[in-house]
PDB file of N, CA and C in Angstrom:
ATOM      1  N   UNK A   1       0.829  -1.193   0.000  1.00  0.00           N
ATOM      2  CA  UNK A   1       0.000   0.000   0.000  1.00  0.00           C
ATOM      3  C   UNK A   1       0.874   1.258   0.000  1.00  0.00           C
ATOM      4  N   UNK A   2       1.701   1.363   0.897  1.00  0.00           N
ATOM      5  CA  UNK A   2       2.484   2.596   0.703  1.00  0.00           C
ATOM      6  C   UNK A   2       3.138   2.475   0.012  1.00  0.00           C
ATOM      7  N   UNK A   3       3.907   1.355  -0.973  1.00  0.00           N
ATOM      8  CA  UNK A   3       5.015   1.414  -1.905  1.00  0.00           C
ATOM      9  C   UNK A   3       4.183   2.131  -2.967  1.00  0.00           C
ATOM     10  N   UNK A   4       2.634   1.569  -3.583  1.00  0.00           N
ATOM     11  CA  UNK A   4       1.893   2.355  -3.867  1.00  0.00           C
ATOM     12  C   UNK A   4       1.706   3.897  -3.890  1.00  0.00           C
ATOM     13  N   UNK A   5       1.420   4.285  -2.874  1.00  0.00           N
ATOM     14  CA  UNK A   5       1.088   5.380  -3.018  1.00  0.00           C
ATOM     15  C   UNK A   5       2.642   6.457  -3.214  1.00  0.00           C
ATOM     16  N   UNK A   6       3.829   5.905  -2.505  1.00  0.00           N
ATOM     17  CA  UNK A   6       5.087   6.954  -2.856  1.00  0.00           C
ATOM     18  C   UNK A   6       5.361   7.069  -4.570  1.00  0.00           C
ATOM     19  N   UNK A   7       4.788   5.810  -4.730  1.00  0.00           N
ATOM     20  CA  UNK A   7       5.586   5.432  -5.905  1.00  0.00           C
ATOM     21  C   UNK A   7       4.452   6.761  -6.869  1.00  0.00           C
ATOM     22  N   UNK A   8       3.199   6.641  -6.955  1.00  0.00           N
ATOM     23  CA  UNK A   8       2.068   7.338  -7.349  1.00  0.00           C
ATOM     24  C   UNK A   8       2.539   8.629  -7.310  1.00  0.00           C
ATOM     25  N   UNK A   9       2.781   9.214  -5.943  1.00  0.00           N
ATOM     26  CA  UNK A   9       3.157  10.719  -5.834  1.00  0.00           C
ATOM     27  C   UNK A   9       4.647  10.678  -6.452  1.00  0.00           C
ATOM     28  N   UNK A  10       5.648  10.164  -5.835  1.00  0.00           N
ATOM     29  CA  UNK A  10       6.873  10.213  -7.225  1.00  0.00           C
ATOM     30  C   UNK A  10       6.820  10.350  -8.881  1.00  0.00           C
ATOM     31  N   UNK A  11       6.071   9.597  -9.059  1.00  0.00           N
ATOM     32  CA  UNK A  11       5.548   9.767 -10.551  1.00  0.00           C
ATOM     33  C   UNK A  11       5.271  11.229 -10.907  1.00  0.00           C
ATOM     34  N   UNK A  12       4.386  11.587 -10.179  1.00  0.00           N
ATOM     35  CA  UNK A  12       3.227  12.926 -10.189  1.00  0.00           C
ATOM     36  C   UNK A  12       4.149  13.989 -10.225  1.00  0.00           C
ATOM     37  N   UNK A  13       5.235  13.796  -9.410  1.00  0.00           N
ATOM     38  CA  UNK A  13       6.000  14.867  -8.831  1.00  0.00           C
ATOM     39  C   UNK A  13       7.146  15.118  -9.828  1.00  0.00           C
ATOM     40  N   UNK A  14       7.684  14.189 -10.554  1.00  0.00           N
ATOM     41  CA  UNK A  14       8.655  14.046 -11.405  1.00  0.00           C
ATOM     42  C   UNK A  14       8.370  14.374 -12.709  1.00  0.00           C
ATOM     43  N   UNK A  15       6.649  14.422 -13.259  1.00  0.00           N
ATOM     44  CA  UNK A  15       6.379  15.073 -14.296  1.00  0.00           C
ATOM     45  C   UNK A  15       5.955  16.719 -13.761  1.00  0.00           C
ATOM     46  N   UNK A  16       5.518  17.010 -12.871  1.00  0.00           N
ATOM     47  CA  UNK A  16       5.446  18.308 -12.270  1.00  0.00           C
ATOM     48  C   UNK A  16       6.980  19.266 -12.829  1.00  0.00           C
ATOM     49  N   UNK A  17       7.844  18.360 -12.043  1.00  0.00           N
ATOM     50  CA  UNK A  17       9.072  19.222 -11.838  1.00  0.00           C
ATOM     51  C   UNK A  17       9.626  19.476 -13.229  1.00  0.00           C
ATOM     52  N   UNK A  18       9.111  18.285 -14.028  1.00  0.00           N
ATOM     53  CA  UNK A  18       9.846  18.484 -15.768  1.00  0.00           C
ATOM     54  C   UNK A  18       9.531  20.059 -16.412  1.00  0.00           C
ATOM     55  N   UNK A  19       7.785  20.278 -15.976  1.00  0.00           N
ATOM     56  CA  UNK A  19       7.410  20.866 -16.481  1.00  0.00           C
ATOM     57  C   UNK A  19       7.751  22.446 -16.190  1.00  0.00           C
ATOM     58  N   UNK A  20       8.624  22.537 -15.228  1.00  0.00           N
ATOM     59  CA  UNK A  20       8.662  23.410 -14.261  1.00  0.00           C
ATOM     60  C   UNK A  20      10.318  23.758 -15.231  1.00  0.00           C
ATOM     61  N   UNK A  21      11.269  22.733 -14.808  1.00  0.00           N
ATOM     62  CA  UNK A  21      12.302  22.989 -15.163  1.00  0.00           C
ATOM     63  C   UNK A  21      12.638  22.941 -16.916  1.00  0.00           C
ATOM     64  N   UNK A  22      12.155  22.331 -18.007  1.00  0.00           N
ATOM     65  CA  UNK A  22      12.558  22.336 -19.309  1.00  0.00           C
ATOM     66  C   UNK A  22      12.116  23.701 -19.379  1.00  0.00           C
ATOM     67  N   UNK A  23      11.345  24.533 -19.776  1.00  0.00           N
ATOM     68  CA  UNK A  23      10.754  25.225 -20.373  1.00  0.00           C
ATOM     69  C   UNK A  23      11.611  26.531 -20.280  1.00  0.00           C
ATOM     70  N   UNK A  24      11.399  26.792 -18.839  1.00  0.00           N
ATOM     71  CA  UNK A  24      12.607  27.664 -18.469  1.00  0.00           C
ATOM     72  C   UNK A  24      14.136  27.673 -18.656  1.00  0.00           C
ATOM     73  N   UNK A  25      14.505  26.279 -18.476  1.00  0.00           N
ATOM     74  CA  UNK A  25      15.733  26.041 -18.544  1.00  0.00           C
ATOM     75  C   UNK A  25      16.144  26.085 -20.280  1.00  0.00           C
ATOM     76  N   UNK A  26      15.528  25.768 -21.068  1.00  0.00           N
ATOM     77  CA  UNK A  26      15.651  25.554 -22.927  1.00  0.00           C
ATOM     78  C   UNK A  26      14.870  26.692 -23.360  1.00  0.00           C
ATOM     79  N   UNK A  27      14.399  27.904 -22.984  1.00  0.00           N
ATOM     80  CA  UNK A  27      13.099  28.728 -23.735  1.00  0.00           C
ATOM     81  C   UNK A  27      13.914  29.586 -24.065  1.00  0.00           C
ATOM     82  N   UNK A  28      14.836  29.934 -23.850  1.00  0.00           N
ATOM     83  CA  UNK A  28      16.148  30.714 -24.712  1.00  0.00           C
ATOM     84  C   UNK A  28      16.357  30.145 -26.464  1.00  0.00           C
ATOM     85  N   UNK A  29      16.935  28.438 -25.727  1.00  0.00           N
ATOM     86  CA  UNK A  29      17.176  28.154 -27.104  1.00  0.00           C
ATOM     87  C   UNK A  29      16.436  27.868 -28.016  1.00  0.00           C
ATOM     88  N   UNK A  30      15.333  27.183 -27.659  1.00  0.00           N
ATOM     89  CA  UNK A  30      14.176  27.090 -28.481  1.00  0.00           C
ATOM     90  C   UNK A  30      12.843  27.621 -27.697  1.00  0.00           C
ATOM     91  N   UNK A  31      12.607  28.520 -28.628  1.00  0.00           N
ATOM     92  CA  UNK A  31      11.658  29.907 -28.174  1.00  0.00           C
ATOM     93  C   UNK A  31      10.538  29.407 -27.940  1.00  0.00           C
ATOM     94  N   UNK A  32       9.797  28.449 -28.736  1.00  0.00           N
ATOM     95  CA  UNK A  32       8.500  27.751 -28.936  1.00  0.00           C
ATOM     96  C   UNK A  32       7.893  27.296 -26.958  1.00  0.00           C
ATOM     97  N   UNK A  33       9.453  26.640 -26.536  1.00  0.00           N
ATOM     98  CA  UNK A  33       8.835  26.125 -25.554  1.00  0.00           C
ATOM     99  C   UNK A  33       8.142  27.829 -24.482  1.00  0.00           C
ATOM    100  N   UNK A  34       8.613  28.683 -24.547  1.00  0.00           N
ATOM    101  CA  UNK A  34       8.137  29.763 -24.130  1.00  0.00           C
ATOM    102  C   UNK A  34       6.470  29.592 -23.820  1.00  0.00           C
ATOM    103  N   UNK A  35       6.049  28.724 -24.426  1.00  0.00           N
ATOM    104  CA  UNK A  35       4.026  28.718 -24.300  1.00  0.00           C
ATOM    105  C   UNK A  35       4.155  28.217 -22.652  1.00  0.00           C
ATOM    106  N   UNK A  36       5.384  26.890 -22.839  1.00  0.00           N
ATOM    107  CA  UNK A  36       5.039  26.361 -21.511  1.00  0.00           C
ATOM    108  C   UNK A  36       5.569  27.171 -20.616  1.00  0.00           C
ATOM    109  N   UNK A  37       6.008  27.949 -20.286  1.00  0.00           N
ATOM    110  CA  UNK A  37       7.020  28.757 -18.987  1.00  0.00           C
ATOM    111  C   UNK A  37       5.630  29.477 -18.682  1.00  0.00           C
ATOM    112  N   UNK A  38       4.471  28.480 -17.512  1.00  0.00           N
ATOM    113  CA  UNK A  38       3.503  29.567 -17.479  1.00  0.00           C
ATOM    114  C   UNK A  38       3.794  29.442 -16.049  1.00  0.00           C
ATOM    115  N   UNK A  39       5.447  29.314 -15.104  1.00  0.00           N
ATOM    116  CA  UNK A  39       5.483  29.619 -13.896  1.00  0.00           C
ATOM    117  C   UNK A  39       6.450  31.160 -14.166  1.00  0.00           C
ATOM    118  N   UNK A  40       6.789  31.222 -15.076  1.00  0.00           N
ATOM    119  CA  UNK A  40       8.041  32.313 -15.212  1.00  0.00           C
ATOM    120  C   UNK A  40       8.898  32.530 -14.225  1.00  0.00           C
ATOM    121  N   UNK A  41       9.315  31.538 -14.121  1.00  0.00           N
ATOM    122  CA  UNK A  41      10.620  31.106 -13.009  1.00  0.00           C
ATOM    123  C   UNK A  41      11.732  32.394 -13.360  1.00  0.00           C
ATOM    124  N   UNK A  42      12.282  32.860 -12.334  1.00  0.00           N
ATOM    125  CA  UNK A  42      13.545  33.939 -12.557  1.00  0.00           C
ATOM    126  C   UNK A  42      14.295  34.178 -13.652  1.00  0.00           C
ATOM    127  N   UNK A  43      14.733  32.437 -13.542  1.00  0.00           N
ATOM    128  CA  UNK A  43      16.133  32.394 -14.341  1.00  0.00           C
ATOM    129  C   UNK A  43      16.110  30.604 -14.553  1.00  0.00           C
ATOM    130  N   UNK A  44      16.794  30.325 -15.747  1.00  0.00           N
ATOM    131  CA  UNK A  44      17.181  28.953 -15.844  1.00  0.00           C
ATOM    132  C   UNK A  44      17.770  28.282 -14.436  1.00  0.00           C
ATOM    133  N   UNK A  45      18.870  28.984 -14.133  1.00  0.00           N
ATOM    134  CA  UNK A  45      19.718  28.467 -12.743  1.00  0.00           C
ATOM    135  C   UNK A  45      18.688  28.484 -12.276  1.00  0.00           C
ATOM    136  N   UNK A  46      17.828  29.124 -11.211  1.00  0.00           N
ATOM    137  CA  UNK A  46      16.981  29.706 -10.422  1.00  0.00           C
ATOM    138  C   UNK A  46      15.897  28.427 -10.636  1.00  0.00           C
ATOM    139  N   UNK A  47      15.266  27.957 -11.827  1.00  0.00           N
ATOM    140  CA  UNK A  47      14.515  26.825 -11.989  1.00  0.00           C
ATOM    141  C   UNK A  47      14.807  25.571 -11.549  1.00  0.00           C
ATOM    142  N   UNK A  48      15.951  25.255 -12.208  1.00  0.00           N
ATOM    143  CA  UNK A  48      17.128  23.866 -11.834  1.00  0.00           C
ATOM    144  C   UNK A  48      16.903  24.043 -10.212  1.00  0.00           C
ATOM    145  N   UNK A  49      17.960  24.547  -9.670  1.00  0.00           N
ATOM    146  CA  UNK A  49      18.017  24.775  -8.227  1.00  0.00           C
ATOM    147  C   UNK A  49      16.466  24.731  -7.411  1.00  0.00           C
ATOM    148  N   UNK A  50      15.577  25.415  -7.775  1.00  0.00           N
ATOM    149  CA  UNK A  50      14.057  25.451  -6.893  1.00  0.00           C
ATOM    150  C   UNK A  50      14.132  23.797  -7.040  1.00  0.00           C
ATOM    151  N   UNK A  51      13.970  23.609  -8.290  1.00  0.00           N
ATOM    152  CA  UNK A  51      13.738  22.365  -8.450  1.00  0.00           C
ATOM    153  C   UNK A  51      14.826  21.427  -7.333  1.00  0.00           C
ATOM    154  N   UNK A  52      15.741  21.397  -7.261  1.00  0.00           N
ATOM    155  CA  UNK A  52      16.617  20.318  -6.800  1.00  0.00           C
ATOM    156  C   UNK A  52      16.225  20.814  -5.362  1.00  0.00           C
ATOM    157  N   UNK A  53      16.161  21.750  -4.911  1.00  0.00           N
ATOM    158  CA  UNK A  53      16.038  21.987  -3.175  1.00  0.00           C
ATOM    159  C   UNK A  53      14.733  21.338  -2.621  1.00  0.00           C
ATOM    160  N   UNK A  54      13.288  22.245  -3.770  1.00  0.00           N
ATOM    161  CA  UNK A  54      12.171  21.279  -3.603  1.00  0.00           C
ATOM    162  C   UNK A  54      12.643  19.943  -3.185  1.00  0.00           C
ATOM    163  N   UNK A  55      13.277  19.205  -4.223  1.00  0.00           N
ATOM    164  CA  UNK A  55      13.253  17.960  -4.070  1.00  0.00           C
ATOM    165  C   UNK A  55      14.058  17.073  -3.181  1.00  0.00           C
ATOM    166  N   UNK A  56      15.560  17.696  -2.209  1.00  0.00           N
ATOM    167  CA  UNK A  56      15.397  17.489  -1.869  1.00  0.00           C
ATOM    168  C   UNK A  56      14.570  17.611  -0.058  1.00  0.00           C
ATOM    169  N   UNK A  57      14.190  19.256   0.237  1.00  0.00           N
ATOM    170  CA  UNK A  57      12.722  19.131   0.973  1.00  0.00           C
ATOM    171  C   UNK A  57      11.436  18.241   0.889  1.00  0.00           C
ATOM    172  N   UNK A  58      11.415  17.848  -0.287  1.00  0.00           N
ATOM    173  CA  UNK A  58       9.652  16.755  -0.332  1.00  0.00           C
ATOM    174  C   UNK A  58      10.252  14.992   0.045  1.00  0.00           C
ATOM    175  N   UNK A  59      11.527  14.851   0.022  1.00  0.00           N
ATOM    176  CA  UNK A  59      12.203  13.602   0.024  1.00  0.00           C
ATOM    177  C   UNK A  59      11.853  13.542   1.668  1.00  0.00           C
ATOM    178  N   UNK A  60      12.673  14.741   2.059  1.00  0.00           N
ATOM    179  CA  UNK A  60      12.265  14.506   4.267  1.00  0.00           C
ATOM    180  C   UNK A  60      11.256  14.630   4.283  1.00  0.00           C
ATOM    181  N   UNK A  61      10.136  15.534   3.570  1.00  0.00           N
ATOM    182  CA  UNK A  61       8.610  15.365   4.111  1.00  0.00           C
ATOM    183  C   UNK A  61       8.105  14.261   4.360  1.00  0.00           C
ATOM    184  N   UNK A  62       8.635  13.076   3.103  1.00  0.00           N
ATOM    185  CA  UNK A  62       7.464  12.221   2.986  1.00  0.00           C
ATOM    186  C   UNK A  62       8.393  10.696   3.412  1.00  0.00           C
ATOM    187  N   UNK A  63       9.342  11.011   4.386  1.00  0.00           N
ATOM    188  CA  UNK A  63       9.931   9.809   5.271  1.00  0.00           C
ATOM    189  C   UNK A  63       9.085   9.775   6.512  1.00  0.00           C
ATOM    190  N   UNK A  64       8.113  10.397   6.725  1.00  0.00           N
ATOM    191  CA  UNK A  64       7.306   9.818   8.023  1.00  0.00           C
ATOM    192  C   UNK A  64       6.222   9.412   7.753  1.00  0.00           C
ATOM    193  N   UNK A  65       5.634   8.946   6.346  1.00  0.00           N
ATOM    194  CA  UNK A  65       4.836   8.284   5.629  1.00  0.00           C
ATOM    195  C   UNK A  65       5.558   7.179   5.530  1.00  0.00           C
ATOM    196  N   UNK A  66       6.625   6.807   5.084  1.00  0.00           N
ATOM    197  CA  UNK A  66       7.387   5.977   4.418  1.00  0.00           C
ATOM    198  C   UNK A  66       7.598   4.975   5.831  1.00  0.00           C
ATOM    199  N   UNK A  67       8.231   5.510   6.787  1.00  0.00           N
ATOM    200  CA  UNK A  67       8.100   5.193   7.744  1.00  0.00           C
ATOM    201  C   UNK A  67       6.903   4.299   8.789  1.00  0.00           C
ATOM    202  N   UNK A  68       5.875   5.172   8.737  1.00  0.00           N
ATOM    203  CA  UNK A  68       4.478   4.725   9.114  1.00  0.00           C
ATOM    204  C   UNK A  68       3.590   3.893   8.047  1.00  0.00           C
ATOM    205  N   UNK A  69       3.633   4.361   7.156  1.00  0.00           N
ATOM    206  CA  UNK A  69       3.309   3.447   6.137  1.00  0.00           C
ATOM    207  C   UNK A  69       1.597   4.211   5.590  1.00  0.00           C
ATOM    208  N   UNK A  70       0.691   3.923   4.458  1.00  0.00           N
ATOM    209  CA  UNK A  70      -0.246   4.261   4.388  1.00  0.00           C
ATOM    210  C   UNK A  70      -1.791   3.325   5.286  1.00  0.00           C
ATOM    211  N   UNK A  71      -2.297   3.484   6.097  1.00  0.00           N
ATOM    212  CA  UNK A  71      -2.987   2.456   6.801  1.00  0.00           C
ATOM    213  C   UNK A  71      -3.948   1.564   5.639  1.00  0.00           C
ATOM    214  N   UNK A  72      -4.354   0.313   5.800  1.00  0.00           N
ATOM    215  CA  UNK A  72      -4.851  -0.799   5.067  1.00  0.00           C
ATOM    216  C   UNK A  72      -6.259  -0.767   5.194  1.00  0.00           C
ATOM    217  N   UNK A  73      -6.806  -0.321   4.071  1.00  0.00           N
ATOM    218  CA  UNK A  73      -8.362  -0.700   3.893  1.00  0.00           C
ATOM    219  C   UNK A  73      -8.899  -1.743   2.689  1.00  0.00           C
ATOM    220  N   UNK A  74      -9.439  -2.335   3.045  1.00  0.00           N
ATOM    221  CA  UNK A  74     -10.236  -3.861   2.332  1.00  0.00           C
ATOM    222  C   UNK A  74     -11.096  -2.955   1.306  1.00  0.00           C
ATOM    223  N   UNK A  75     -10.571  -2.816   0.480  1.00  0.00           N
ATOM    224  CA  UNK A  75     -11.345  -1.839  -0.554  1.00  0.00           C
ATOM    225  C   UNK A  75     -10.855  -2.663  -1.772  1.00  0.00           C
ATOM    226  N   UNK A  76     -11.988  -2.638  -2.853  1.00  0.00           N
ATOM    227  CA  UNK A  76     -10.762  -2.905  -4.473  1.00  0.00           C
ATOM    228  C   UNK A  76      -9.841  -2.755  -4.958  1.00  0.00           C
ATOM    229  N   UNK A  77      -9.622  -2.983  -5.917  1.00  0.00           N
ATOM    230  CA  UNK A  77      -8.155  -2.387  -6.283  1.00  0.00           C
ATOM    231  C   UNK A  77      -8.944  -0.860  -7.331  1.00  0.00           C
ATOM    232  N   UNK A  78      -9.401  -1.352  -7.804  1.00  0.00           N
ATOM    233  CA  UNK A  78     -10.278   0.392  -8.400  1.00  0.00           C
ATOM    234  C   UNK A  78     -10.562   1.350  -7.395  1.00  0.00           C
ATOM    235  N   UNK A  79     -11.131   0.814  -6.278  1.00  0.00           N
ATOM    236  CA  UNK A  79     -10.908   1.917  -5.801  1.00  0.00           C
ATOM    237  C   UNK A  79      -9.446   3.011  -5.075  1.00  0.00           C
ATOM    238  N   UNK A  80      -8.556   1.476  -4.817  1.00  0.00           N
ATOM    239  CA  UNK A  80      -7.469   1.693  -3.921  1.00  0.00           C
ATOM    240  C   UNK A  80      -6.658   2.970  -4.849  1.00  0.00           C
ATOM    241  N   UNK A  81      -7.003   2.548  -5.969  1.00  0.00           N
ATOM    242  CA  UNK A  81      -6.262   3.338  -7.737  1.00  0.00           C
ATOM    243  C   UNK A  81      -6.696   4.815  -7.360  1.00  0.00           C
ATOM    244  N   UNK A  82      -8.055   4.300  -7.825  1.00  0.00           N
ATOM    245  CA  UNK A  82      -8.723   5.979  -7.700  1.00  0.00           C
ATOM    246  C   UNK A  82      -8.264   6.964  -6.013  1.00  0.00           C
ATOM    247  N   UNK A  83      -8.426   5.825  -5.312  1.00  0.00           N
ATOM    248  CA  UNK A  83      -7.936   7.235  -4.082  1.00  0.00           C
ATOM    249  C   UNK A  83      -6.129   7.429  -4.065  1.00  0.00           C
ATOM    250  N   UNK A  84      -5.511   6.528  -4.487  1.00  0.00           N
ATOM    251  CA  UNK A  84      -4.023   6.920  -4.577  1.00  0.00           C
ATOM    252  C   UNK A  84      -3.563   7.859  -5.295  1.00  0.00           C
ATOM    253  N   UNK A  85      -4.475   7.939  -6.974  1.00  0.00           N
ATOM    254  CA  UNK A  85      -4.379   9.070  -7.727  1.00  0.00           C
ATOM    255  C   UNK A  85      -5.015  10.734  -7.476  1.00  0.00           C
ATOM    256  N   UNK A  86      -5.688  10.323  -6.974  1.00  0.00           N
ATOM    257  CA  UNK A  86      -6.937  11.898  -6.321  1.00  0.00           C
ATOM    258  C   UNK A  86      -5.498  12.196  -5.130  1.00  0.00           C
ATOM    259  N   UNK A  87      -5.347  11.324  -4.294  1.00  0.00           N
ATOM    260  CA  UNK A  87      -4.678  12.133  -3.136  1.00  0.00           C
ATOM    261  C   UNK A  87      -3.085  12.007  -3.249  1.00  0.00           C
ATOM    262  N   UNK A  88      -2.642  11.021  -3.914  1.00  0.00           N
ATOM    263  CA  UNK A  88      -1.098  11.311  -3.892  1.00  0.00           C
ATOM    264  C   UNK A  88      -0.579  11.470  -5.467  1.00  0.00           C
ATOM    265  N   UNK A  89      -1.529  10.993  -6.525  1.00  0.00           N
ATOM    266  CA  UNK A  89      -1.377  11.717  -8.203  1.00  0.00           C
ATOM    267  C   UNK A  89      -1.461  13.370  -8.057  1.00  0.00           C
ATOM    268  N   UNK A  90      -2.822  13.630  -7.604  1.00  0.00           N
ATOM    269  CA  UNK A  90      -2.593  15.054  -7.507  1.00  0.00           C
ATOM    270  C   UNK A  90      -2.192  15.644  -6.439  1.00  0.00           C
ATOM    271  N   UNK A  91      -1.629  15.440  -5.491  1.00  0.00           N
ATOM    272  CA  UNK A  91      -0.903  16.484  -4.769  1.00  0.00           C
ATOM    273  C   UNK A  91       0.425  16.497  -5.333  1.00  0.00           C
ATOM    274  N   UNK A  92       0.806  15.518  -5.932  1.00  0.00           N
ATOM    275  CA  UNK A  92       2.099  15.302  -6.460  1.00  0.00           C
ATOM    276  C   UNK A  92       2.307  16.267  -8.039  1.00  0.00           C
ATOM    277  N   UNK A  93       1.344  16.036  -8.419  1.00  0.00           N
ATOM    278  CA  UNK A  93       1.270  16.975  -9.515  1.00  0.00           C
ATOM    279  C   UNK A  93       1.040  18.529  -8.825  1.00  0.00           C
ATOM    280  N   UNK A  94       0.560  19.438  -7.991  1.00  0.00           N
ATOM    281  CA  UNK A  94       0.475  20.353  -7.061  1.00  0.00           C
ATOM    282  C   UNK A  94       1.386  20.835  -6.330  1.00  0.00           C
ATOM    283  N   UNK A  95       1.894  19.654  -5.550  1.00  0.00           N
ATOM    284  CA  UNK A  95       2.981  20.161  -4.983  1.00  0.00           C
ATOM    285  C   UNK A  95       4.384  21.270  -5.180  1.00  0.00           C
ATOM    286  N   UNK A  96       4.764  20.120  -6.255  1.00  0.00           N
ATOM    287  CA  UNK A  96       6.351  20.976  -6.809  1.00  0.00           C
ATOM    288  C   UNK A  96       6.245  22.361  -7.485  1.00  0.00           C
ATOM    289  N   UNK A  97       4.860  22.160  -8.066  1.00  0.00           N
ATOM    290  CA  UNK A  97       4.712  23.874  -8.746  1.00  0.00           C
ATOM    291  C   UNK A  97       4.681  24.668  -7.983  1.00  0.00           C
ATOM    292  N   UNK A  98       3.974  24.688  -6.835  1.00  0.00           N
ATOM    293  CA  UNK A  98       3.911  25.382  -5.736  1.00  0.00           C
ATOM    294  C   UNK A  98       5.119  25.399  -4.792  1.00  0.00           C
ATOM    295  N   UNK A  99       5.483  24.308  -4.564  1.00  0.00           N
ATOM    296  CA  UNK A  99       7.000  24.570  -3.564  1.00  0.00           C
ATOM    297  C   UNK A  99       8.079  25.369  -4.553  1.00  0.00           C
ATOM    298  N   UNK A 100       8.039  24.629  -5.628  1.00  0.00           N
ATOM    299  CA  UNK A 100       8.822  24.822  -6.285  1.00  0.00           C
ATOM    300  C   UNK A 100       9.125  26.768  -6.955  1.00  0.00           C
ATOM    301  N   UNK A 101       7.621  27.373  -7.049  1.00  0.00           N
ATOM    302  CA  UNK A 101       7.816  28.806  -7.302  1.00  0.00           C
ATOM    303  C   UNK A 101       8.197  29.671  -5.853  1.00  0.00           C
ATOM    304  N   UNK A 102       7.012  28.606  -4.827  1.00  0.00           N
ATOM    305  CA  UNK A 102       8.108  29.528  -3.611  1.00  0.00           C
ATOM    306  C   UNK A 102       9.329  29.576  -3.443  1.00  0.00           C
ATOM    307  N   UNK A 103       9.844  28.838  -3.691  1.00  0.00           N
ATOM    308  CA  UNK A 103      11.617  29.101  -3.291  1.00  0.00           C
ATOM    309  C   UNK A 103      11.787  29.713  -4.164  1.00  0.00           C
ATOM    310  N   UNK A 104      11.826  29.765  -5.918  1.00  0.00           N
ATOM    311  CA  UNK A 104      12.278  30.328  -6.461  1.00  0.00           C
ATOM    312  C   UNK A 104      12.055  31.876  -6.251  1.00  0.00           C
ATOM    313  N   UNK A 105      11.256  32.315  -5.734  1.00  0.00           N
ATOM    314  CA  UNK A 105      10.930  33.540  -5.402  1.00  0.00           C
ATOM    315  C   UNK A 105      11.820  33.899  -3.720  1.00  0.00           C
ATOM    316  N   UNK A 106      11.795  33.194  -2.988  1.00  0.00           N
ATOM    317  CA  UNK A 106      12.394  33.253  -1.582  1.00  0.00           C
ATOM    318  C   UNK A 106      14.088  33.604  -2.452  1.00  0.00           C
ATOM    319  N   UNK A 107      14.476  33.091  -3.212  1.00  0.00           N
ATOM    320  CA  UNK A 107      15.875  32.556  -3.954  1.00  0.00           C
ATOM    321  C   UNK A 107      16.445  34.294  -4.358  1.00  0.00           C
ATOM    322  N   UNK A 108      15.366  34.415  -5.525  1.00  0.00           N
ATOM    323  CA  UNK A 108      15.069  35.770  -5.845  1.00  0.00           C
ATOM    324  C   UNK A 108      15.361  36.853  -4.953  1.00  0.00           C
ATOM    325  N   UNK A 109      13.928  37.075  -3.736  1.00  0.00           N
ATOM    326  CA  UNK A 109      14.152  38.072  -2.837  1.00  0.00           C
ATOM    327  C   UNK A 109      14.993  38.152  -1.889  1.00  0.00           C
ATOM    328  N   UNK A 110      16.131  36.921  -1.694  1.00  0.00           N
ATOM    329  CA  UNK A 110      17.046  37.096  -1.126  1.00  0.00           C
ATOM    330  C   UNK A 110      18.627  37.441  -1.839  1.00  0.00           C
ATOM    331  N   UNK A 111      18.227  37.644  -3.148  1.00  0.00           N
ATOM    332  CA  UNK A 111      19.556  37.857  -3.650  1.00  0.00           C
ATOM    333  C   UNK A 111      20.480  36.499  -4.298  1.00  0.00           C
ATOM    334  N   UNK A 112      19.758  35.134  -3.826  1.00  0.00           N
ATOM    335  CA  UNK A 112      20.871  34.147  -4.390  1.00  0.00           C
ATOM    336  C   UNK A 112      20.943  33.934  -5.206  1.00  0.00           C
ATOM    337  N   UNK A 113      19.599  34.642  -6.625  1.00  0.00           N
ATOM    338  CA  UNK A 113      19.684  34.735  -8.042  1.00  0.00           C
ATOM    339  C   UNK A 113      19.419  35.185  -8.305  1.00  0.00           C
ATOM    340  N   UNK A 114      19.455  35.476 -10.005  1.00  0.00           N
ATOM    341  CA  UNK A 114      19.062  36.991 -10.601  1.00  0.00           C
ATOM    342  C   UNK A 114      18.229  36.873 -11.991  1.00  0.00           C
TER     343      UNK A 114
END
């Protein structure tokens, strides 16, 4: 059950962060991707980095899950699907955009990029 659900939000979180970091990081060289940069991250560096700190901050968050484990309910497997994706697909998809522009902005207003 919990290998499940980390594995679910890992997924979620790892296409999050793509989306976060290509666009910004390549929208120089190829202009097109510019549609996707709809976080307008600082700076390329500034993207990379949110990204890598996010990640590793959401790695310690989610060791006291990992730890405890997700508790066991006698449910289907359709359903077990559907609630792993609603609560750890999309927070995982949620998450990093959101952690991920705060720092870059914390990053920003403190001067560590430009």
């Amino acid at each position: 059950m919990t290998r499940g659900s980390l594995t679910t939000f890992s997924i979620a979180n790892d296409v999050s962060k793509y989306f976060a970091i290509i666009p910004a990081a390549f929208a120089s060289t190829y202009p097109q991707l510019q549609v996707l940069n709809f976080m307008h991250l600082t700076s390329p560096e500034s993207a990379i980095l949110s990204a890598v700190i996010f990640n590793a901050l959401i790695i310690i968050a989610l060791i006291p899950l990992a730890l405890k484990g997700v508790p066991y309910r006698a449910v289907g497997a359709a359903q077990l699907l559907r609630d792993n994706l609603l609560i750890y697909g999309l927070g995982g998809l949620i998450a990093p955009f959101i952690g991920i522009k705060l720092i870059d902005m914390l990053m920003t207003a403190t001067g560590l990029v430009h």
